[in-house]
C-alpha atoms as a PDB file:
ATOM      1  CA  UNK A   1     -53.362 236.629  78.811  1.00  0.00           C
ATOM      2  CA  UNK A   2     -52.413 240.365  78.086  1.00  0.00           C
ATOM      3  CA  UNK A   3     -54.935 242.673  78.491  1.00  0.00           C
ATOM      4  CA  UNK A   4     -55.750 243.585  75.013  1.00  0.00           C
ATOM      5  CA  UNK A   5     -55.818 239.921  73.876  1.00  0.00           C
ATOM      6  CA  UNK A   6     -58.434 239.848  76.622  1.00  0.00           C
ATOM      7  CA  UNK A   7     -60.424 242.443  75.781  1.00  0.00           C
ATOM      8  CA  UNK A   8     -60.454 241.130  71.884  1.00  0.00           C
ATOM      9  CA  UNK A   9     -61.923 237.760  72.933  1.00  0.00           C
ATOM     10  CA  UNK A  10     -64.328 239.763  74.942  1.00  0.00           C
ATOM     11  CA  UNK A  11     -65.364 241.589  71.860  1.00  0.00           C
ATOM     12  CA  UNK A  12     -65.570 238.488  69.645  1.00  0.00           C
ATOM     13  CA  UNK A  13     -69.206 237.666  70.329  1.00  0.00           C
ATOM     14  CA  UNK A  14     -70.499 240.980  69.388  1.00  0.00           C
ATOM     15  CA  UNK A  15     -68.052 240.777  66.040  1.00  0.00           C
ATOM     16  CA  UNK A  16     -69.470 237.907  65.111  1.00  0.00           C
ATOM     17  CA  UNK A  17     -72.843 239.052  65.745  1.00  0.00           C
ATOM     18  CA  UNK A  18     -72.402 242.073  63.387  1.00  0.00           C
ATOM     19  CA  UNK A  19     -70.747 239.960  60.605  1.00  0.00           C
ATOM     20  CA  UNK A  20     -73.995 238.167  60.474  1.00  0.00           C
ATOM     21  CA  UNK A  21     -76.000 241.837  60.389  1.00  0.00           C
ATOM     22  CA  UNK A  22     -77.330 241.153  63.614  1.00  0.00           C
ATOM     23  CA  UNK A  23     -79.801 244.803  63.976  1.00  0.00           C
ATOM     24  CA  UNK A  24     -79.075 244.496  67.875  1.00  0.00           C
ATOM     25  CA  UNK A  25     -75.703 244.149  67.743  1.00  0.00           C
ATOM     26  CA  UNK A  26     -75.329 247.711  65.657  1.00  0.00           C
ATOM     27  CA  UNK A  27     -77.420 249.305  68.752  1.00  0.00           C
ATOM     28  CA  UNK A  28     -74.932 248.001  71.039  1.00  0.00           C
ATOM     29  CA  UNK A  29     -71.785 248.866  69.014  1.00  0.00           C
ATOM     30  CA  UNK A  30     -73.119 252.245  68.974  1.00  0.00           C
ATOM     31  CA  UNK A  31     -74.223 252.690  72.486  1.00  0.00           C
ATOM     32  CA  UNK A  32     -71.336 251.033  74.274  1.00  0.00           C
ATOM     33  CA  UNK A  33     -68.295 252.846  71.640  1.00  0.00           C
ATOM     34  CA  UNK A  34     -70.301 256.518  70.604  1.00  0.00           C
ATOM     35  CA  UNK A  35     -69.802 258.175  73.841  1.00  0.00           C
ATOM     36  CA  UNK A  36     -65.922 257.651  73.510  1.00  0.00           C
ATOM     37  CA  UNK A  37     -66.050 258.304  69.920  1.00  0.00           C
ATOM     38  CA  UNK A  38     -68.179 261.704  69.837  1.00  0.00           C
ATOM     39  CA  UNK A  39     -65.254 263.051  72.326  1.00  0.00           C
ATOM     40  CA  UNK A  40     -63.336 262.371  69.532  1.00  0.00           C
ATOM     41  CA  UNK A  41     -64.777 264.119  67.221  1.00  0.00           C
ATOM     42  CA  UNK A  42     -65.593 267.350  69.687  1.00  0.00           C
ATOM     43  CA  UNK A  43     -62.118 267.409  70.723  1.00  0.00           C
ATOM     44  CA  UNK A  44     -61.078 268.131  66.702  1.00  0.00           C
ATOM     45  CA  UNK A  45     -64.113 269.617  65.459  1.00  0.00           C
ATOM     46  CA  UNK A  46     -65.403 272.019  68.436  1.00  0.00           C
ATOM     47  CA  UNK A  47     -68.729 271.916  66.966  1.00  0.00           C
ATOM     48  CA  UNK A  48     -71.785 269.896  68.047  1.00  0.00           C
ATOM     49  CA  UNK A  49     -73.044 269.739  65.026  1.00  0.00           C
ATOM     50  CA  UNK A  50     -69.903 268.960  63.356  1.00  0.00           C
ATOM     51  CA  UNK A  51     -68.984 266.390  65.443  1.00  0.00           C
ATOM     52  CA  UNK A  52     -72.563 264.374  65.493  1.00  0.00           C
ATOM     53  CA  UNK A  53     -72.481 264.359  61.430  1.00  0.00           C
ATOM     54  CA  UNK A  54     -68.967 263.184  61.839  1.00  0.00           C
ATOM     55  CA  UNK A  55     -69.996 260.623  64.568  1.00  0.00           C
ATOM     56  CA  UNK A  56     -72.616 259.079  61.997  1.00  0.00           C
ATOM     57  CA  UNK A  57     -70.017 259.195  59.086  1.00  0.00           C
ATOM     58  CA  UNK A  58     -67.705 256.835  61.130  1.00  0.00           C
ATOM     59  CA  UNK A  59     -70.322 254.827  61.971  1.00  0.00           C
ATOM     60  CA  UNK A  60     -71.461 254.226  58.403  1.00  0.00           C
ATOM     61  CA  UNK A  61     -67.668 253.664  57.426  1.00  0.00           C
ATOM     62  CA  UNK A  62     -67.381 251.064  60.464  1.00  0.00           C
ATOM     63  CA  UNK A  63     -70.797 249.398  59.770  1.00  0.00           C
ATOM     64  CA  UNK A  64     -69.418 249.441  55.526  1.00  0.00           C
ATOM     65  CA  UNK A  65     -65.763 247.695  56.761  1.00  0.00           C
ATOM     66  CA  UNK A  66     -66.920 245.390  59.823  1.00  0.00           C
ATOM     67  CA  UNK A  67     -66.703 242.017  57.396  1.00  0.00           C
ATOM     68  CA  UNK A  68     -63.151 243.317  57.093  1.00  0.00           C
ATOM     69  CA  UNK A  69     -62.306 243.869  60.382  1.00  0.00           C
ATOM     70  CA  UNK A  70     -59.674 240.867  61.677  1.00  0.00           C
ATOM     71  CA  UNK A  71     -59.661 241.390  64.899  1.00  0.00           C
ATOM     72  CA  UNK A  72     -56.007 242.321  65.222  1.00  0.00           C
ATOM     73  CA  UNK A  73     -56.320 245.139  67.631  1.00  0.00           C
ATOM     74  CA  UNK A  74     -59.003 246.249  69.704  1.00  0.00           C
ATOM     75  CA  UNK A  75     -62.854 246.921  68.534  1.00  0.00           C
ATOM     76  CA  UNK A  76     -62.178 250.170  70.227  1.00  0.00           C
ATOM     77  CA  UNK A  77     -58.938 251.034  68.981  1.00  0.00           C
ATOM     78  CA  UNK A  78     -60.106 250.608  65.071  1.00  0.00           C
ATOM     79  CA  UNK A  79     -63.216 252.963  65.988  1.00  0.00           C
ATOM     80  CA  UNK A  80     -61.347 255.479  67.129  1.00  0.00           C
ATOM     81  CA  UNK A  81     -59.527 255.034  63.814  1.00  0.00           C
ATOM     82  CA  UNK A  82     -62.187 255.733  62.295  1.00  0.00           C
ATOM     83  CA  UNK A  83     -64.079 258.370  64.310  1.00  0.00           C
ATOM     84  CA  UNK A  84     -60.791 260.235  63.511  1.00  0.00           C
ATOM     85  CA  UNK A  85     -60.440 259.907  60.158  1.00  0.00           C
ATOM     86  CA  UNK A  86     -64.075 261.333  59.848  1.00  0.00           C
ATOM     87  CA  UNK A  87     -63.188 264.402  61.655  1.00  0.00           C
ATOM     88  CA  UNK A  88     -60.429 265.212  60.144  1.00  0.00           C
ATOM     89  CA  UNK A  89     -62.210 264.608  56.670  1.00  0.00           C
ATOM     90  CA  UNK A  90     -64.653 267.087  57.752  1.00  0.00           C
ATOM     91  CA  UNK A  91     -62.093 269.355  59.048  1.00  0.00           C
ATOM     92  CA  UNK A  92     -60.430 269.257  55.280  1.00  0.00           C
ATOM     93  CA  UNK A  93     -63.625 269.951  53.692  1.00  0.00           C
ATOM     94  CA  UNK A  94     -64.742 272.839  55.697  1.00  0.00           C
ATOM     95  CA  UNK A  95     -64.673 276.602  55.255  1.00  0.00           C
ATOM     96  CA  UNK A  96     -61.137 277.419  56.894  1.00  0.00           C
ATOM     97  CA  UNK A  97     -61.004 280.907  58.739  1.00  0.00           C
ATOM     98  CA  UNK A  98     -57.988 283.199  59.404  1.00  0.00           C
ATOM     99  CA  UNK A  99     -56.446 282.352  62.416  1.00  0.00           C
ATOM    100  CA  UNK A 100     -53.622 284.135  64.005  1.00  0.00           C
ATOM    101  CA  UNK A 101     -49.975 283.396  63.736  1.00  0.00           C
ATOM    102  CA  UNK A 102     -48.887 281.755  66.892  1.00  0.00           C
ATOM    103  CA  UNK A 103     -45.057 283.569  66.392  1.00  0.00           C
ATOM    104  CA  UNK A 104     -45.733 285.976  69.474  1.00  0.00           C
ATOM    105  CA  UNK A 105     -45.948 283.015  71.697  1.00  0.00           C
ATOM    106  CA  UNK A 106     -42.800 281.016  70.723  1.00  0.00           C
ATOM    107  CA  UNK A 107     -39.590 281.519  72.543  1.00  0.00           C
ATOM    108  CA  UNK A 108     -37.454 284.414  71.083  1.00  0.00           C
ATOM    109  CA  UNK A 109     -33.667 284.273  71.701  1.00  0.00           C
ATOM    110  CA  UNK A 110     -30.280 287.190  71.804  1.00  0.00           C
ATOM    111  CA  UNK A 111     -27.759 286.714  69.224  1.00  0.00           C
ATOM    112  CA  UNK A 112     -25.934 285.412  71.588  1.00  0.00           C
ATOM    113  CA  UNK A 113     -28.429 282.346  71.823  1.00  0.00           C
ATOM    114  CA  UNK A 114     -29.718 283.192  75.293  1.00  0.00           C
ATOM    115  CA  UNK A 115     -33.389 283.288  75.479  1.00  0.00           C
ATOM    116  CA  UNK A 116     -34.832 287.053  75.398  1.00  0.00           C
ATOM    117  CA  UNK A 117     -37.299 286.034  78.216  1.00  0.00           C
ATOM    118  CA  UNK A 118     -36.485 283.211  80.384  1.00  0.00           C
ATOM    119  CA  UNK A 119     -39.816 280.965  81.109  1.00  0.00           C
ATOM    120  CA  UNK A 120     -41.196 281.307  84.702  1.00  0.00           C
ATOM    121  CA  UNK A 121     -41.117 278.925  87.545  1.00  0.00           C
ATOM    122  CA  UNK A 122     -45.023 277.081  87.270  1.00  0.00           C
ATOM    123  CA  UNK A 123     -45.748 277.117  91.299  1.00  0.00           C
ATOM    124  CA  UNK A 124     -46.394 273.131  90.437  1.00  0.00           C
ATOM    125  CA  UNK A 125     -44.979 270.221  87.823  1.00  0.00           C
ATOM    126  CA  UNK A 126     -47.146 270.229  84.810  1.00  0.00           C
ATOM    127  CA  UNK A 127     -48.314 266.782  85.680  1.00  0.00           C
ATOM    128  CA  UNK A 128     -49.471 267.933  89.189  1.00  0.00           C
ATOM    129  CA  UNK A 129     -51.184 270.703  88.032  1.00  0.00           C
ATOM    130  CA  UNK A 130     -52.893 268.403  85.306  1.00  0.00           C
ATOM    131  CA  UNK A 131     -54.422 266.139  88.015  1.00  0.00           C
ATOM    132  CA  UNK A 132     -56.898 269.292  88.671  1.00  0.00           C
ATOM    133  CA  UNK A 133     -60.017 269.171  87.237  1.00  0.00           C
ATOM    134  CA  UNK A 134     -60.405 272.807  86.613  1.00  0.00           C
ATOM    135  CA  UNK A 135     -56.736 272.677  85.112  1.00  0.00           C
ATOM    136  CA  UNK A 136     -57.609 270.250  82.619  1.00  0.00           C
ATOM    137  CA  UNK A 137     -60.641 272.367  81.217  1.00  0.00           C
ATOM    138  CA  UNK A 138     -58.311 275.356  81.844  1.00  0.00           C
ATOM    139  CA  UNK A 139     -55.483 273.634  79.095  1.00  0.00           C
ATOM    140  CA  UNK A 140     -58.423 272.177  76.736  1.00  0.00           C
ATOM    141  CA  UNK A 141     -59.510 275.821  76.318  1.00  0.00           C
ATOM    142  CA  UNK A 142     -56.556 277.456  75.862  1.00  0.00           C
ATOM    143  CA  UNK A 143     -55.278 274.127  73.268  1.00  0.00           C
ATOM    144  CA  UNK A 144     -58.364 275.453  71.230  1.00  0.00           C
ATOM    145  CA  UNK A 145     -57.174 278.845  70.720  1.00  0.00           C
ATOM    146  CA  UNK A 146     -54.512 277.227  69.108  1.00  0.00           C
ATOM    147  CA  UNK A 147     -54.468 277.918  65.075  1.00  0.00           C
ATOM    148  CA  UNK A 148     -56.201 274.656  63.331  1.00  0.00           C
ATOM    149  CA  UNK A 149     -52.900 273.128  62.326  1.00  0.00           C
ATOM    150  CA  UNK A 150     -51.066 273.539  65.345  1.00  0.00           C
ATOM    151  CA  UNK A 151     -54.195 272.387  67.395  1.00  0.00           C
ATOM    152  CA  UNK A 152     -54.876 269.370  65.297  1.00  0.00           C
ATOM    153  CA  UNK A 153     -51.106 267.614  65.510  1.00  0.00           C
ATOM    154  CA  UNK A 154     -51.061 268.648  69.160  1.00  0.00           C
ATOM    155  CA  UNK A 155     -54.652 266.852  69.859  1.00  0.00           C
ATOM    156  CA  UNK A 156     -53.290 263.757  68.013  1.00  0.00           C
ATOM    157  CA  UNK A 157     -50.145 263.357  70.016  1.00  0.00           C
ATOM    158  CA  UNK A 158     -51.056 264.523  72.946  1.00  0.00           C
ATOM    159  CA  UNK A 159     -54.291 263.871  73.773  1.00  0.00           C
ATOM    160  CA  UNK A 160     -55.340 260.754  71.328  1.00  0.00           C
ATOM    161  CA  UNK A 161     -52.215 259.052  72.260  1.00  0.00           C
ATOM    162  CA  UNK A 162     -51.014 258.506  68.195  1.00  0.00           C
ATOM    163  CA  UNK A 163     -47.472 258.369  67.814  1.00  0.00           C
ATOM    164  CA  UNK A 164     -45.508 260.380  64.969  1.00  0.00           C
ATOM    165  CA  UNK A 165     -45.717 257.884  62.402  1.00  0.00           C
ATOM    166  CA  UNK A 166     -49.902 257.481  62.611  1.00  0.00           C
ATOM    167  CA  UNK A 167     -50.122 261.369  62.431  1.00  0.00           C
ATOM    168  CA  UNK A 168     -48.340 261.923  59.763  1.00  0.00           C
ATOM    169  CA  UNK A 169     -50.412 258.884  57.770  1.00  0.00           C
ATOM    170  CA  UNK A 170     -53.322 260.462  59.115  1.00  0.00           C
ATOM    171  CA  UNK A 171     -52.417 264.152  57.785  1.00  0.00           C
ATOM    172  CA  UNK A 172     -50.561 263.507  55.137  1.00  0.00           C
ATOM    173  CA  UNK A 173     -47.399 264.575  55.964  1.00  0.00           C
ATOM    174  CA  UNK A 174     -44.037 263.866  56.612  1.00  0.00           C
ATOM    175  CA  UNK A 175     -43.185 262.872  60.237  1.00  0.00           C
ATOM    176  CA  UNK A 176     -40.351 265.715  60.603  1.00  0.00           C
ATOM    177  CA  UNK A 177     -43.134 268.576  59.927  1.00  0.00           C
ATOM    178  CA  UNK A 178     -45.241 266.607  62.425  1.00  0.00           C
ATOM    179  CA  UNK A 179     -42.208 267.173  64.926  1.00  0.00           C
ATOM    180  CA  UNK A 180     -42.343 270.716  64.392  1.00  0.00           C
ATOM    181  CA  UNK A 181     -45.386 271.213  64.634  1.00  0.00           C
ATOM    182  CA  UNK A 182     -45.640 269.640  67.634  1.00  0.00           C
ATOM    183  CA  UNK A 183     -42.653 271.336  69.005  1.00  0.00           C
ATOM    184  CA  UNK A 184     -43.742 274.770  67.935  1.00  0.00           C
ATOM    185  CA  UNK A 185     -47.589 273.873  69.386  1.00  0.00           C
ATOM    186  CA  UNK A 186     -46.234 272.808  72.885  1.00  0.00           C
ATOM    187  CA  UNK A 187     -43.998 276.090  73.521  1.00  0.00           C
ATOM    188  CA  UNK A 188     -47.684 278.055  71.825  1.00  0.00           C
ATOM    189  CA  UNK A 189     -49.745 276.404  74.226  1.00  0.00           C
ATOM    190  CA  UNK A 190     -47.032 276.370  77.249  1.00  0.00           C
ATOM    191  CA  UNK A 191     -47.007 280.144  76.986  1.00  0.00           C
ATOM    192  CA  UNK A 192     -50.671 280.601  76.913  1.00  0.00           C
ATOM    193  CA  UNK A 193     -50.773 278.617  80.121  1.00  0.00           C
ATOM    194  CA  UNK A 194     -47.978 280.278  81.668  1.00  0.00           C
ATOM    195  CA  UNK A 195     -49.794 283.137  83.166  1.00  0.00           C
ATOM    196  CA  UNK A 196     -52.307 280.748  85.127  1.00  0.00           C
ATOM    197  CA  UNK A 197     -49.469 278.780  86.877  1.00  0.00           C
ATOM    198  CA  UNK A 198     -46.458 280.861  87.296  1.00  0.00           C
ATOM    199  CA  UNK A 199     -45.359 281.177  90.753  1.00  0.00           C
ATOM    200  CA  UNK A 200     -47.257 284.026  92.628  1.00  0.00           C
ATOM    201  CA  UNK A 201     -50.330 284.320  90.298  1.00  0.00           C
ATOM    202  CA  UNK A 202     -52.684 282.213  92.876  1.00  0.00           C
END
């Protein structure tokens, strides 16, 4: 048996349990999924408060939709559906601040299509480097200076896992501006990172 179809017949007993509005079984959806799903929400909202009031709107929604929940993915996978959608709401519906352009940090090129400043040697592959503890907090920080929109399509690809298609469903938008975004967030964040790993600064 694959291991989501597994994990789904694991989770059948507690569905079943919250179908019938079992009071125990909403204690244990939320204390074996709201860990996991508060991350979520942290990771988009970078607010505490934010996220918790976000937390308890996706719980509400989950609690509201669990009689039509079929069981076709993973409990865990349709939470963090949800948990997402709640942030994101929020995002929408809070006060949005001037951020700054992210131009200066994109790759400039000649006219002759060479690039004006060729991209340093990292003293390790990206994927080396992101085995490091300290370089994972180091890249989470520097993903959050990121301007909102940039930030939020990188987070959803990159970190959440969605592919193009889900994004753009999830922001309304078409899937090409998600590309772009994406694109133009990656070489953003690549050069704010750039100075921590280039050969000879360590």
């Amino acid at each position: 048996m694959p291991e989501a179809e597994g994990q789904i017949a694991v989770e059948m007993p507690l569905l079943d349990r919250l179908r019938r509005g079992d009071a125990t079984a909403y204690e244990d959806l939320v204390r074996s999924h709201g860990p996991r799903m508060l991350s979520v929400t942290r990771r988009l909202l970078r607010n505490d408060s934010d996220a918790h009031d976000a937390l308890q709107e996706a719980f509400l929604s989950a609690f509201k939709a669990i009689g039509r929940f079929q069981g076709g993915s993973q409990l865990s996978t349709w939470l963090h559906k949800i948990a997402l959608n709640a942030a994101l709401q929020r995002l929408r519906t809070r006060k949005r601040l001037a951020e700054d352009s992210i131009e200066e940090l994109l790759p400039s090129f000649l006219e002759d299509g060479h690039h004006a400043r060729h991209p340093s040697e990292w003293m390790a592959p990206a994927d080396v480097l992101l085995e490091r503890r300290e370089v994972r907090e180091l890249v989470r920080a520097e993903i959050d200076r990121l301007p909102e929109d940039y930030r939020t399509v990188l987070l959803l690809r990159d970190i959440e896992a969605l592919d193009t298609a889900e994004v753009a469903q999830l922001l309304g938008m078409t899937e090409n501006l998600v590309k772009v975004r994406l694109h133009r967030a990656r070489q953003a964040l690549r050069a704010l990172l750039e100075p921590h790993f280039q050969r000879g600064s360590c």
